[in-house]
C-alpha atoms as a PDB file:
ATOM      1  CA  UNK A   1       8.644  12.431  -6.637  1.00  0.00           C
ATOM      2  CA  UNK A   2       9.677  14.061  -3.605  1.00  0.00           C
ATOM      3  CA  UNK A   3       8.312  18.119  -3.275  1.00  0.00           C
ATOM      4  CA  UNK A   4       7.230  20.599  -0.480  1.00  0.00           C
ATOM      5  CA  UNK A   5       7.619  17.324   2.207  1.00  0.00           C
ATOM      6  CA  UNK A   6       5.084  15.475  -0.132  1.00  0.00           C
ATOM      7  CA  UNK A   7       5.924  11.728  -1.760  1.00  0.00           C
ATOM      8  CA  UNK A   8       4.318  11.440  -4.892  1.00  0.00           C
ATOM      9  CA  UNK A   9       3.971   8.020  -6.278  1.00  0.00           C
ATOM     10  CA  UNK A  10       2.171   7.870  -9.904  1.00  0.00           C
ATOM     11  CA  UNK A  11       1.579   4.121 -11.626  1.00  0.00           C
ATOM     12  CA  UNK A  12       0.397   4.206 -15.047  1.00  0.00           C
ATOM     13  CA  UNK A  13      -1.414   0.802 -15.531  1.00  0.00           C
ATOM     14  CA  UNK A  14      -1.929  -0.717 -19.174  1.00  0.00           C
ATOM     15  CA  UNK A  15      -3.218  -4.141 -19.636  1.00  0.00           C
ATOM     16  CA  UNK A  16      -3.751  -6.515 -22.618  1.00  0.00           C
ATOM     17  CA  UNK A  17      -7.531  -7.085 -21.603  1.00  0.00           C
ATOM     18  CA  UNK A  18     -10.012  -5.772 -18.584  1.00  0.00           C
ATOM     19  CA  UNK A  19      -7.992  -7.388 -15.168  1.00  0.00           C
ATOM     20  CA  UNK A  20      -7.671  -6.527 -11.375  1.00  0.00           C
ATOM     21  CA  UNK A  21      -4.088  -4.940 -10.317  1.00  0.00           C
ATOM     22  CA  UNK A  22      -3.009  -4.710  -6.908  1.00  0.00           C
ATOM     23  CA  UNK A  23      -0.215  -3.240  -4.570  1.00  0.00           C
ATOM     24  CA  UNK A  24       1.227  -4.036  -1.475  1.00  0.00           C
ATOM     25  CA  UNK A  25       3.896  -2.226   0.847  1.00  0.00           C
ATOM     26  CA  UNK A  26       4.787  -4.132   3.710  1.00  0.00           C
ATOM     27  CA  UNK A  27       5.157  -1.809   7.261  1.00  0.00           C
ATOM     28  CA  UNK A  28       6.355  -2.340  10.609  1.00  0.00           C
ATOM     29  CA  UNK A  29       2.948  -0.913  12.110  1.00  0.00           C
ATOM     30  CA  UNK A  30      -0.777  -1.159  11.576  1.00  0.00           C
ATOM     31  CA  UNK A  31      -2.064   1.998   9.907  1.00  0.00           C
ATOM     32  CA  UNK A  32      -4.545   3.981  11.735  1.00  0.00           C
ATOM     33  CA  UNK A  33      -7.503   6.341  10.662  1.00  0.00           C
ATOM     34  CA  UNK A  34      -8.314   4.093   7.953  1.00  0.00           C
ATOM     35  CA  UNK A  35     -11.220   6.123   5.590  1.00  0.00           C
ATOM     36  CA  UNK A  36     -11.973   5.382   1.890  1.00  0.00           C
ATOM     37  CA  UNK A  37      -8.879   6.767  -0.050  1.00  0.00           C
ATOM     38  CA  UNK A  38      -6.231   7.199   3.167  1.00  0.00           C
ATOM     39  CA  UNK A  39      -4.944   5.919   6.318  1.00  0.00           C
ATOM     40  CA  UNK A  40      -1.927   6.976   8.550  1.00  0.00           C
ATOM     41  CA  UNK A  41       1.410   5.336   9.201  1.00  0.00           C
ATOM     42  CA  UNK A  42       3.855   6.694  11.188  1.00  0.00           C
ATOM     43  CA  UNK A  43       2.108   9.969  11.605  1.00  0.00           C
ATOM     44  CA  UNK A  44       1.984  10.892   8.023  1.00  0.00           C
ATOM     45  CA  UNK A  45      -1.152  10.407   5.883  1.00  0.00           C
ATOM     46  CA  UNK A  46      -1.148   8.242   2.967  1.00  0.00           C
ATOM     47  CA  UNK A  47      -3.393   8.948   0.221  1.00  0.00           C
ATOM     48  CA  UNK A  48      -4.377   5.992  -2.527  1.00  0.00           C
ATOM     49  CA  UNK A  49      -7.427   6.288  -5.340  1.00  0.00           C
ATOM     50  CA  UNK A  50     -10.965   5.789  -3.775  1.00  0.00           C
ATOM     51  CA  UNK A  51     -11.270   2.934  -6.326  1.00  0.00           C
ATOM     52  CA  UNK A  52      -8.556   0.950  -4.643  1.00  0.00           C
ATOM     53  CA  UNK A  53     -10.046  -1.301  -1.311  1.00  0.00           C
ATOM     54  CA  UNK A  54      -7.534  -1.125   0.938  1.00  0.00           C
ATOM     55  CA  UNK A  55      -7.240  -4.499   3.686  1.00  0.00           C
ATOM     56  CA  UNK A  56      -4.153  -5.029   5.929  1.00  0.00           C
ATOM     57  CA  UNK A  57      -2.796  -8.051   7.567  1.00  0.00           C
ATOM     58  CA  UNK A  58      -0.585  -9.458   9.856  1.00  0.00           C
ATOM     59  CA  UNK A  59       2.235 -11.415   8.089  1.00  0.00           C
ATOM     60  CA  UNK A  60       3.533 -14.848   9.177  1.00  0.00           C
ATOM     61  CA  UNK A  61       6.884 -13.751   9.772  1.00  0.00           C
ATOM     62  CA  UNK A  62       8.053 -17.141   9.171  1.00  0.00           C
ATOM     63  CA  UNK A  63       7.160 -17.203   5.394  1.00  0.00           C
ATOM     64  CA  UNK A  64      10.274 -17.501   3.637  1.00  0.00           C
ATOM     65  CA  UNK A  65       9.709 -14.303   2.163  1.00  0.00           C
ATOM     66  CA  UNK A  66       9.374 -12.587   5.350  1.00  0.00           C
ATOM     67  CA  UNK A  67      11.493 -13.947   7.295  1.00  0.00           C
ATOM     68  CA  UNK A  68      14.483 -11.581   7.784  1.00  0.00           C
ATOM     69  CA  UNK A  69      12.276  -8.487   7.776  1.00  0.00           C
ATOM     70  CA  UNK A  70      11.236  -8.568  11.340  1.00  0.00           C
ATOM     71  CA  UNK A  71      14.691  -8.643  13.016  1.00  0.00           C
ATOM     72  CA  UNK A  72      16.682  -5.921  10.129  1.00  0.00           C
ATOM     73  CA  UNK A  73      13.712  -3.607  11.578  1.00  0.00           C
ATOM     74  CA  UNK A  74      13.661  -4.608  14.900  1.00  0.00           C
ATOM     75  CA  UNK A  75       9.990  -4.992  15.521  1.00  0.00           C
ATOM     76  CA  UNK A  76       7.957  -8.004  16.363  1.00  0.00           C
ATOM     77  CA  UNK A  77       5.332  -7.588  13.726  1.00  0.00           C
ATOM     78  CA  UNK A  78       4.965  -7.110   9.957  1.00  0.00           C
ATOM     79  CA  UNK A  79       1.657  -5.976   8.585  1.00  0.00           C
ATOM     80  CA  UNK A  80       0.798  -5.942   4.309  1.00  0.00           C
ATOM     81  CA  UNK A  81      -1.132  -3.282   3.385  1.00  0.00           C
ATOM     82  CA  UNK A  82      -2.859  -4.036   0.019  1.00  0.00           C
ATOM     83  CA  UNK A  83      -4.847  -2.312  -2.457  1.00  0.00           C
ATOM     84  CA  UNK A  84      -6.558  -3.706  -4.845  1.00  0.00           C
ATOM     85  CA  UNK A  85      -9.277  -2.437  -7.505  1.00  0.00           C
ATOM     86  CA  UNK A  86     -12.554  -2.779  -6.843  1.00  0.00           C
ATOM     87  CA  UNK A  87     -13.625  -3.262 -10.533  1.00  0.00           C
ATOM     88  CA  UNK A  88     -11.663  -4.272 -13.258  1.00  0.00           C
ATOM     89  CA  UNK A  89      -9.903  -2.253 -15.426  1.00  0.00           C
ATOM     90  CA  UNK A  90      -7.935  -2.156 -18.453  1.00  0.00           C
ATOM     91  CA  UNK A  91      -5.826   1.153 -18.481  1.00  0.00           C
ATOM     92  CA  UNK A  92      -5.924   3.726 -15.339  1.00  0.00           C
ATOM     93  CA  UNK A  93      -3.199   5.927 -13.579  1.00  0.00           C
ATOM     94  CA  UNK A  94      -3.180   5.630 -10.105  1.00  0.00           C
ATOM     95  CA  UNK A  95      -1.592   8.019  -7.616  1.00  0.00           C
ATOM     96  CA  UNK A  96      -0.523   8.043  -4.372  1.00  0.00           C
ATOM     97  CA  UNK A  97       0.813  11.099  -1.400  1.00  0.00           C
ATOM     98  CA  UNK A  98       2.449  10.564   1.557  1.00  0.00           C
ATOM     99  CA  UNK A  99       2.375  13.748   3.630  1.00  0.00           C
END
């Protein structure tokens, strides 16, 4: 949901049985000012759940998978931003801002 220059992504997670759930955007730049629930990407802030750890990584960018990304964007380097629970759950909502 886009309002008042905010993205507003909501994920309403039900499983069968108590499980780890994670998500992963993949970005043409390493985020900066990294903290507990944000970190900043192209000069906006991104905002996740505090019980999400976040990692990033440098992709191969000769996976299969990959391997087109790199040149349609024109950069050199891909980077996978994950976050993943740090405890298991069964049912949660999860929310995420991009401002």
């Amino acid at each position: 949901v886009l309002e008042n220059s905010v993205i507003t992504i909501t994920d309403n997670i039900t499983l069968e049985k108590d499980g780890d759930i994670m998500f992963s955007y993949i970005c043409d730049e390493k985020p900066t000012e990294v903290n507990n629930d944000s970190f900043v990407l192209h000069g906006r802030t991104v905002t996740f759940d505090p019980e999400l750890e976040y990692a990033v990584e440098e992709l191969d960018k000769t996976w299969p998978e990959v391997a087109g990304i790199p040149g349609n964007w024109d950069v050199d380097v891909l980077y996978r931003v994950t976050l993943k629970n740090k405890s298991p759950i069964k049912s949660k909502t999860y929310v995420m801002t991009v401002r």
